[in-house]
Protein backbone atom coordinates (compact mmCIF):
# COMPACT_ATOMS: atom_id res chain seq x y z
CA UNK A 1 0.00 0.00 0.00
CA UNK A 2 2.61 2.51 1.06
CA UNK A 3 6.13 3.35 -1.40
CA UNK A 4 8.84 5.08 0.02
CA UNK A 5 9.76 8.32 -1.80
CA UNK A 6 11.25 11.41 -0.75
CA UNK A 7 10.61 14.45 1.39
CA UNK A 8 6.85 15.05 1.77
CA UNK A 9 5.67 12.73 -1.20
CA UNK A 10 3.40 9.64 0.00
CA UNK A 11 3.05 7.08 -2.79
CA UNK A 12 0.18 4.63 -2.37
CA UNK A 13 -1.51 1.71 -4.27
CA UNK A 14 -3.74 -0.60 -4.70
CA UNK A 15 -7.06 0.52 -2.50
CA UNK A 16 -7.75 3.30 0.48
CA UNK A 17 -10.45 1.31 2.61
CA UNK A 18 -10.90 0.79 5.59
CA UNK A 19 -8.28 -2.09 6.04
CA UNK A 20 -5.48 0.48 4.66
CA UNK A 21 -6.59 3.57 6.69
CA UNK A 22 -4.55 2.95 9.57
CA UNK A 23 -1.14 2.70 8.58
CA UNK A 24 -1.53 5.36 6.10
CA UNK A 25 -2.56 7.49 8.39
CA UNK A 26 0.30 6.54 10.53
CA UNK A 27 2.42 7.69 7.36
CA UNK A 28 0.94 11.03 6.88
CA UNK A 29 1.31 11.63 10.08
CA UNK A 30 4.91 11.27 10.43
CA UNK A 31 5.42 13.04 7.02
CA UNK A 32 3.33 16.17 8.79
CA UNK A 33 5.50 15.93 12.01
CA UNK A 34 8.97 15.88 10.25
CA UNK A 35 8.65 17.62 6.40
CA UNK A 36 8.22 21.20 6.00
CA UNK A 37 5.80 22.27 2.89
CA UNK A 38 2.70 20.99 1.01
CA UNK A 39 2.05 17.25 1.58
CA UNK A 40 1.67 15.23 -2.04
CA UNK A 41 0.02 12.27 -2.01
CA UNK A 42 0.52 10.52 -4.74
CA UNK A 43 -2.21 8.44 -5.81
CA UNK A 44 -1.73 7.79 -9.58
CA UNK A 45 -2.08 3.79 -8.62
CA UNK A 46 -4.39 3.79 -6.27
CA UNK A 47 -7.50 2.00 -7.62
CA UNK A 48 -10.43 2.80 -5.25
CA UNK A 49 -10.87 5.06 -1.65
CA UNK A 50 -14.27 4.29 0.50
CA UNK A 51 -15.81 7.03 2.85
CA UNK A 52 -13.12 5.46 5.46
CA UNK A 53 -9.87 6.72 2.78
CA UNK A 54 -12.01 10.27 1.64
CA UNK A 55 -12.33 10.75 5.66
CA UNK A 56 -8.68 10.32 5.86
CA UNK A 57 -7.95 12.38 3.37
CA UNK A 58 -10.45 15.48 4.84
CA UNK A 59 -8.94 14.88 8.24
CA UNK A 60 -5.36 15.44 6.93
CA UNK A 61 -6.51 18.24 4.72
CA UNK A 62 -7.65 20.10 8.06
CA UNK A 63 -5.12 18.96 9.50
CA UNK A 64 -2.51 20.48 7.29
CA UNK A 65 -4.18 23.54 6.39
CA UNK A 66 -4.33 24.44 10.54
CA UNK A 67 -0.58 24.25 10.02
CA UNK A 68 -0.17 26.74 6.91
CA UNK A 69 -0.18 23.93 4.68
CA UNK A 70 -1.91 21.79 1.95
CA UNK A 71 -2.68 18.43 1.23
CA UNK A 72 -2.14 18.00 -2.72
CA UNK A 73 -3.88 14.47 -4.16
CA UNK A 74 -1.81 14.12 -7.11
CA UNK A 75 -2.55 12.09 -10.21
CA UNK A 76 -5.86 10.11 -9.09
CA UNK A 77 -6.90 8.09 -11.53
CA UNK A 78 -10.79 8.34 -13.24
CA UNK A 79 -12.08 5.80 -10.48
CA UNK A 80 -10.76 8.31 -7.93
CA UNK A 81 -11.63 11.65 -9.77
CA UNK A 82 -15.38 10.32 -10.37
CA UNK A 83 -16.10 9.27 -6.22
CA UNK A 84 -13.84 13.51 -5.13
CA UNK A 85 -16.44 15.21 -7.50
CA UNK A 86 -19.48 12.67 -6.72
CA UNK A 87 -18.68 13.39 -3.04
CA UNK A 88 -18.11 17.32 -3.74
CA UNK A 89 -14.43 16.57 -2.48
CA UNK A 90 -13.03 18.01 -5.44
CA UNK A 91 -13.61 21.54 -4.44
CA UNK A 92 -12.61 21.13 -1.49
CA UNK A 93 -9.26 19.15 -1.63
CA UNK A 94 -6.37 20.82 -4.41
CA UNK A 95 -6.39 17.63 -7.00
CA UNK A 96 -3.62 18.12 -9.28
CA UNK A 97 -3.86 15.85 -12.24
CA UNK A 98 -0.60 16.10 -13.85
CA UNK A 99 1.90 13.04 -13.09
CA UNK A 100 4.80 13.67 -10.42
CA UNK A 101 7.91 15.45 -11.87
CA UNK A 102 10.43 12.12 -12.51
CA UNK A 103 12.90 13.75 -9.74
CA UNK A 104 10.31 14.38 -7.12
């Protein structure tokens, strides 16, 4: 589920649900607590999220923005895009659609 990349870039895969939730959140916690800047999540393979990954992902939006911050979701793929803009997330949480620079 979790990649290791650099600096404040989380790389998932495979699906954000309720069985995942934990030790990403564990992950974007500790990227919070020890990177300074915007935290990127990279989801370009991740191939579902359930309310249990979009409440994640609202709870570290807050949770960065209360710190000067943003949460970036970068890349989803269409399955992802469609259940953000079903759910309204979309305006709510910056969604960057471009892949990751190959150095970041």
């Amino acid at each position: 589920m979790l990649a290791p990349t650099p600096n404040n870039v989380v790389q998932l895969t495979g699906i954000l649900d309720v069985r995942t939730v934990g030790d990403v959140r564990q992950t974007l916690n500790t990227v919070i607590d020890t990177c300074v800047g915007d935290v990127i999540v990279d989801l370009e393979r991740v191939d579902a999220v359930d309310a249990t990954g979009l409440g994640l992902l609202v709870a570290t939006h807050r949770r960065t923005q209360s710190l000067g911050r943003q949460l970036v979701l970068w890349h989803p793929m269409p399955s992802v895009i469609r259940i953000l803009a079903v759910t309204r997330l979309h305006r709510v949480l910056r969604v960057e659609r471009s892949p990751l620079p190959v150095g970041a």
